[in-house]
N, C-alpha and C. Protein backbone atom coordinates (compact mmCIF):
# COMPACT_ATOMS: atom_id res chain seq x y z
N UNK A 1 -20.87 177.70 -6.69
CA UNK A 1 -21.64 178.91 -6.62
C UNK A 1 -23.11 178.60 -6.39
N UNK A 2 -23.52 177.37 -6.88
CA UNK A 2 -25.10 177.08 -6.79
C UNK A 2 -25.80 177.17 -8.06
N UNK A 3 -27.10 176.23 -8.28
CA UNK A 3 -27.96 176.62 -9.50
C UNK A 3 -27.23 176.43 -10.60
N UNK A 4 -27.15 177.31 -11.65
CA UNK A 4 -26.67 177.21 -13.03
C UNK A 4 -25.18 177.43 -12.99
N UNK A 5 -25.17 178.75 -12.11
CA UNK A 5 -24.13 179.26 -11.62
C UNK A 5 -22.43 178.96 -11.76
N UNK A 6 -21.50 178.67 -12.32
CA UNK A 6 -20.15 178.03 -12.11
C UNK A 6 -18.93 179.15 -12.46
N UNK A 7 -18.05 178.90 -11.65
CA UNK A 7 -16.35 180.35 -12.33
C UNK A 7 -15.81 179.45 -12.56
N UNK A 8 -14.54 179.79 -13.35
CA UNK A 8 -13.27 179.86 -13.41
C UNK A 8 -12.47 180.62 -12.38
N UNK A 9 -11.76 180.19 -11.70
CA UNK A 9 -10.66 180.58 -10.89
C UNK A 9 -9.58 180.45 -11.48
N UNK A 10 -8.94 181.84 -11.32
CA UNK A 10 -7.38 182.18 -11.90
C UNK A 10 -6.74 182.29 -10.79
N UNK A 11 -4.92 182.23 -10.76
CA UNK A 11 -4.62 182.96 -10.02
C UNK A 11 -4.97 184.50 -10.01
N UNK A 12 -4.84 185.08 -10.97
CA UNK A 12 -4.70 186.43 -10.59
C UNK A 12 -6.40 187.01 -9.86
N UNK A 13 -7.28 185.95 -10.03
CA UNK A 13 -8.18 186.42 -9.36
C UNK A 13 -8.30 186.22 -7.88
N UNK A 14 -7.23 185.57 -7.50
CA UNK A 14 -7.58 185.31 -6.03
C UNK A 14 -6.45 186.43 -4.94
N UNK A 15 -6.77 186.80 -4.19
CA UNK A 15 -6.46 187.62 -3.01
C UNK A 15 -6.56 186.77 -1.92
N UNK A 16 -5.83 187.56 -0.99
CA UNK A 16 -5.79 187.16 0.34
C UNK A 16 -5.88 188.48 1.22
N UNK A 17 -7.03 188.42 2.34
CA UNK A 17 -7.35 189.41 3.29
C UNK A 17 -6.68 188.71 4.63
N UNK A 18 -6.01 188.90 5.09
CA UNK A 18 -5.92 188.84 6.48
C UNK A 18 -6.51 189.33 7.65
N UNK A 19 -7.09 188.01 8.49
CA UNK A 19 -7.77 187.81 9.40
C UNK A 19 -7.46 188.69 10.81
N UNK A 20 -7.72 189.61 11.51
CA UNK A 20 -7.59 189.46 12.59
C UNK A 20 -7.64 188.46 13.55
N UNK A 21 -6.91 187.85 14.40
CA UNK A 21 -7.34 186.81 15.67
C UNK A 21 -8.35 186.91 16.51
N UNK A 22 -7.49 188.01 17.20
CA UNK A 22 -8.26 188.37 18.61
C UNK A 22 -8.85 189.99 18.83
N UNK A 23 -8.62 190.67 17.77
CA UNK A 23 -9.03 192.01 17.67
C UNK A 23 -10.06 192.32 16.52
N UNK A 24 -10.29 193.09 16.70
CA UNK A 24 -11.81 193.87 15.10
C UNK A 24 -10.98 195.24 14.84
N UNK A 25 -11.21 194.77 13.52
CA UNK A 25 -10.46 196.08 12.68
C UNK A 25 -11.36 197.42 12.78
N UNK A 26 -10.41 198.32 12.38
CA UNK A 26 -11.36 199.59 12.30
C UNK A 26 -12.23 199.81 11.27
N UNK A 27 -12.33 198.58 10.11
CA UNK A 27 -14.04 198.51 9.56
C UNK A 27 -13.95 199.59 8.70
N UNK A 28 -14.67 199.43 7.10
CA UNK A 28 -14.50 200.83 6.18
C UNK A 28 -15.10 201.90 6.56
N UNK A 29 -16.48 201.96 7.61
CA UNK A 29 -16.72 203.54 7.83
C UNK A 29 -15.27 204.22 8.53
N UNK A 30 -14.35 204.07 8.97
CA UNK A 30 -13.75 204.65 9.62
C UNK A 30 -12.32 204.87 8.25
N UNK A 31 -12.61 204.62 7.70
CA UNK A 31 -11.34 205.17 6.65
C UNK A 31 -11.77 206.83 6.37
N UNK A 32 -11.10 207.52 6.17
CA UNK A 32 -11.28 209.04 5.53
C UNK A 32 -11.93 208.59 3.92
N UNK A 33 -12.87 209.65 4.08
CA UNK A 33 -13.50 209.71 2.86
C UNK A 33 -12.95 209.82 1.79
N UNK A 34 -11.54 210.77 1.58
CA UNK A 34 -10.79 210.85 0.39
C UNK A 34 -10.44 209.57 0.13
N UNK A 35 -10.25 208.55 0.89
CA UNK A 35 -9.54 207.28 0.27
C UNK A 35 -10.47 206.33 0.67
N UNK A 36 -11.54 206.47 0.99
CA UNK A 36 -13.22 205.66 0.87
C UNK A 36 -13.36 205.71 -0.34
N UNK A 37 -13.67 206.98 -0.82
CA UNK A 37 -14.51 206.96 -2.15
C UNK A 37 -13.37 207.20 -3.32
N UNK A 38 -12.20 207.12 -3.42
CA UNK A 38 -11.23 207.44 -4.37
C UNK A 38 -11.48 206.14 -5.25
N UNK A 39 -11.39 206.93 -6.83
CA UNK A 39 -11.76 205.94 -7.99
C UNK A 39 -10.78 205.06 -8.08
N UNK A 40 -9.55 205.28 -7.55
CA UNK A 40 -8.66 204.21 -7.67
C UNK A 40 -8.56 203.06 -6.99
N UNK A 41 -9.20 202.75 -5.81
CA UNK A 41 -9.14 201.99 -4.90
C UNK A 41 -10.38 201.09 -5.00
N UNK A 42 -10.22 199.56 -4.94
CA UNK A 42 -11.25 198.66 -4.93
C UNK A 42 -11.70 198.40 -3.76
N UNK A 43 -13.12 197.72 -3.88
CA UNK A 43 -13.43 197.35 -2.77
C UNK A 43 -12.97 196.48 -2.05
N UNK A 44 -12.22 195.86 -2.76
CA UNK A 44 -11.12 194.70 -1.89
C UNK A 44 -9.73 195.36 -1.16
N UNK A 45 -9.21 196.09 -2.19
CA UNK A 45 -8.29 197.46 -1.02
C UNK A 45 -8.98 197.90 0.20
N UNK A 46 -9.84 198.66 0.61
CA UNK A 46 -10.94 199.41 1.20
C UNK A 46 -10.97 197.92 1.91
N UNK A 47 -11.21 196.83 2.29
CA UNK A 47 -11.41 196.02 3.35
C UNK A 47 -10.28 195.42 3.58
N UNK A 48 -9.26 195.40 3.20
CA UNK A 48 -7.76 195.12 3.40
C UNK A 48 -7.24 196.27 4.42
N UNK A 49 -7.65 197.74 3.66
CA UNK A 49 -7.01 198.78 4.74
C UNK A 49 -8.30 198.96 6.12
N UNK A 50 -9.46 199.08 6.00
CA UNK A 50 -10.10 198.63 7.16
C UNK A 50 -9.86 197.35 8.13
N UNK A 51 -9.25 196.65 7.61
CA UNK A 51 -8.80 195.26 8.40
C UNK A 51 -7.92 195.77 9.70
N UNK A 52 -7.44 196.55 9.39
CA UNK A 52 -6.39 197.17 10.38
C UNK A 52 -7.09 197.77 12.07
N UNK A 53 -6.03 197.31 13.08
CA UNK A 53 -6.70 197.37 14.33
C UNK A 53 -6.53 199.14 14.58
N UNK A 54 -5.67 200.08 14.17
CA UNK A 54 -5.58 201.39 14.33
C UNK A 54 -4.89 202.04 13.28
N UNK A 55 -5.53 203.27 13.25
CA UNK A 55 -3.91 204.01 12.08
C UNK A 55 -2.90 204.20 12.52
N UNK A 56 -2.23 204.59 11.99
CA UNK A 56 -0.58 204.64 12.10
C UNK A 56 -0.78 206.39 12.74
N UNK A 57 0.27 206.52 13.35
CA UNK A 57 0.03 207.64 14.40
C UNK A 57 0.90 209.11 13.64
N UNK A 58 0.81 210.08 13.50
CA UNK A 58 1.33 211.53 13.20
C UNK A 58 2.75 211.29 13.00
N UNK A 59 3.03 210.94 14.23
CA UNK A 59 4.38 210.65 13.92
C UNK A 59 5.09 209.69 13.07
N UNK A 60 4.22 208.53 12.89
CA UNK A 60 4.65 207.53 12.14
C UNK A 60 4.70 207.58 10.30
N UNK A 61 3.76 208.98 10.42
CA UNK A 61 3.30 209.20 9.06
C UNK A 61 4.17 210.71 8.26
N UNK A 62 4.32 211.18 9.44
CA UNK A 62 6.13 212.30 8.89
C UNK A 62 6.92 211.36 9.04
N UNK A 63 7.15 210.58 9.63
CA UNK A 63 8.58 209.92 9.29
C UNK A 63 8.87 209.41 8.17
N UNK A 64 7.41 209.06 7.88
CA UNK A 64 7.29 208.00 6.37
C UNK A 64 7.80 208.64 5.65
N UNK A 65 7.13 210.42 5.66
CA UNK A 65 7.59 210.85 4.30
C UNK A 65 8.67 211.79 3.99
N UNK A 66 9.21 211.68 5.67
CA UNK A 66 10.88 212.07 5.19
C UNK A 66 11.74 211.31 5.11
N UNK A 67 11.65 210.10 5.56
CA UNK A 67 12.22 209.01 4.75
C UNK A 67 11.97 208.60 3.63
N UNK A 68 11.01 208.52 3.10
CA UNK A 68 10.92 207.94 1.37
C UNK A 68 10.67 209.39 0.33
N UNK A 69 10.65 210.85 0.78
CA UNK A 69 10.49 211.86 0.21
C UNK A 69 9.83 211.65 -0.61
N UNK A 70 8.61 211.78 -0.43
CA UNK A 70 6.90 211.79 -1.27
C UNK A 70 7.07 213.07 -1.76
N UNK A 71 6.19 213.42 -2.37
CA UNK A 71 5.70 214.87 -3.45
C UNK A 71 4.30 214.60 -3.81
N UNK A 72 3.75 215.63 -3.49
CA UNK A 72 2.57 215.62 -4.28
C UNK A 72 2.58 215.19 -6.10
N UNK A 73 3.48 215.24 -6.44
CA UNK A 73 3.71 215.10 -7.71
C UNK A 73 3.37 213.65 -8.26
N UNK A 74 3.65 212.37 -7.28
CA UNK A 74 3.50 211.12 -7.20
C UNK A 74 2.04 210.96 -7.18
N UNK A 75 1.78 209.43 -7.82
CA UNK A 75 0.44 208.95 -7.77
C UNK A 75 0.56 208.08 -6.53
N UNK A 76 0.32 208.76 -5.48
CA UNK A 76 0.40 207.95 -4.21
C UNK A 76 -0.88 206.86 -4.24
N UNK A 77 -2.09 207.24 -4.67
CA UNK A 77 -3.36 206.07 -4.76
C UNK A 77 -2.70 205.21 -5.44
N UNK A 78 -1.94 205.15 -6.68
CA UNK A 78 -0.94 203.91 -7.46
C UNK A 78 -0.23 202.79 -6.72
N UNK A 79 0.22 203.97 -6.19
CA UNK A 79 1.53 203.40 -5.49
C UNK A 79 1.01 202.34 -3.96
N UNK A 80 0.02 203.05 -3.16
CA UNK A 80 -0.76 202.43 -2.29
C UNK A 80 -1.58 201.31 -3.00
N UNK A 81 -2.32 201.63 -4.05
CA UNK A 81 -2.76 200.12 -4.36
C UNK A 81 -2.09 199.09 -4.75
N UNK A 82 -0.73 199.32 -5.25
CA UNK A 82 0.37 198.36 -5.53
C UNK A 82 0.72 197.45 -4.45
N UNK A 83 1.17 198.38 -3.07
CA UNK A 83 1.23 197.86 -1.85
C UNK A 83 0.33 196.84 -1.14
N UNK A 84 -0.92 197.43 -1.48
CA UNK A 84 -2.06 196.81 -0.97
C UNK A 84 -1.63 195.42 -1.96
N UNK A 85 -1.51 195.23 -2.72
CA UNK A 85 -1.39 193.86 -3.80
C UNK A 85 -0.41 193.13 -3.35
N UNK A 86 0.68 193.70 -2.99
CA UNK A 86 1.64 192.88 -2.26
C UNK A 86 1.30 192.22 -0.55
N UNK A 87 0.33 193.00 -0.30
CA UNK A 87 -0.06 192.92 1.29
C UNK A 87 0.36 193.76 1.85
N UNK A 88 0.88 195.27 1.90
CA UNK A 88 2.14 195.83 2.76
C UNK A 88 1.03 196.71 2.85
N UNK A 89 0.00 196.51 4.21
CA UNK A 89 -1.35 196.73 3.85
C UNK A 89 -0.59 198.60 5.18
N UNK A 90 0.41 197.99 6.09
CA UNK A 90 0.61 199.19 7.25
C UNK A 90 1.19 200.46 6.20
N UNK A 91 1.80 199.98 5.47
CA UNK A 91 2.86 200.77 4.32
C UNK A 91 1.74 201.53 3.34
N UNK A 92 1.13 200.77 2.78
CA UNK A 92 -0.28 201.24 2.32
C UNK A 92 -0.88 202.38 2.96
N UNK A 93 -1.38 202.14 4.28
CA UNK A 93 -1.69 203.45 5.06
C UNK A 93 -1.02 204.71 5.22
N UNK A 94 0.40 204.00 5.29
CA UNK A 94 1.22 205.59 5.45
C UNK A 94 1.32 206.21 4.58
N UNK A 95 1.18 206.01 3.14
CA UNK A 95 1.31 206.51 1.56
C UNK A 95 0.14 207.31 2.23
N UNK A 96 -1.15 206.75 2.07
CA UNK A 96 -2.26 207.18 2.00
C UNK A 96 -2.75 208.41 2.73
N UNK A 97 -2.40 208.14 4.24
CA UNK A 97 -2.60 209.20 4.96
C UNK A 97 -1.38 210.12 4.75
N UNK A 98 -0.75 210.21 4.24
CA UNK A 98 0.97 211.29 4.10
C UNK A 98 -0.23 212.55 2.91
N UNK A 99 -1.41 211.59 2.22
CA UNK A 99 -1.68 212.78 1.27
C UNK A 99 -2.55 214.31 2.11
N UNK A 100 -2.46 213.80 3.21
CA UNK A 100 -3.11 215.15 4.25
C UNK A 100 -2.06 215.80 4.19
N UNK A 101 -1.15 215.15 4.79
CA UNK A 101 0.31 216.09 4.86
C UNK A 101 0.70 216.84 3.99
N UNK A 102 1.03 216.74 2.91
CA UNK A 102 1.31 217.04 1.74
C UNK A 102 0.98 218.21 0.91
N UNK A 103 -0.74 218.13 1.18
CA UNK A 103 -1.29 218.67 0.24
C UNK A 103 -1.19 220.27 0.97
């Protein structure tokens, strides 16, 4: 770290972001504000789901949720940050954006 400065490294403190190669992600200004500024989501989520080269498209995002039958009733921010922890960063998005749908 430098200076006085020294961590401890755990596992559970370490993450992994995946790199784009050859493309630039769509970057956190471009996330929707509901899931920019949502208290549930870290800033390490928020550059995991900005990492991404596009969103997932209308269609991709009803399918999601008539296949896995969401409800508003669900803590979809939960459930998306869970994802995000596993890496299932595309799966992540579709939770996320399904809460337009929904509501």
């Amino acid at each position: 770290m430098g200076g006085d400065w020294y961590a401890r490294i755990t596992p559970e403190a370490m993450f992994e972001v995946a790199k784009p190669t050859r493309t630039t992600g769509i970057g956190i200004d471009q996330i929707p504000e509901y899931i920019r500024f949502s208290k549930e989501l870290s800033g390490n989520d928020l550059g995991k789901l900005g990492n991404v080269e596009s969103l997932p498209s209308l269609e991709e995002i009803s399918n999601y949720i008539a296949d896995n039958q969401l409800g508003i009733s669900q803590n979809l921010f939960q459930n998306a940050k869970e994802l995000l922890e596993e890496n299932k960063v595309q799966e992540a998005w579709l939770i996320l954006l399904s809460m337009q749908k929904i509501d």
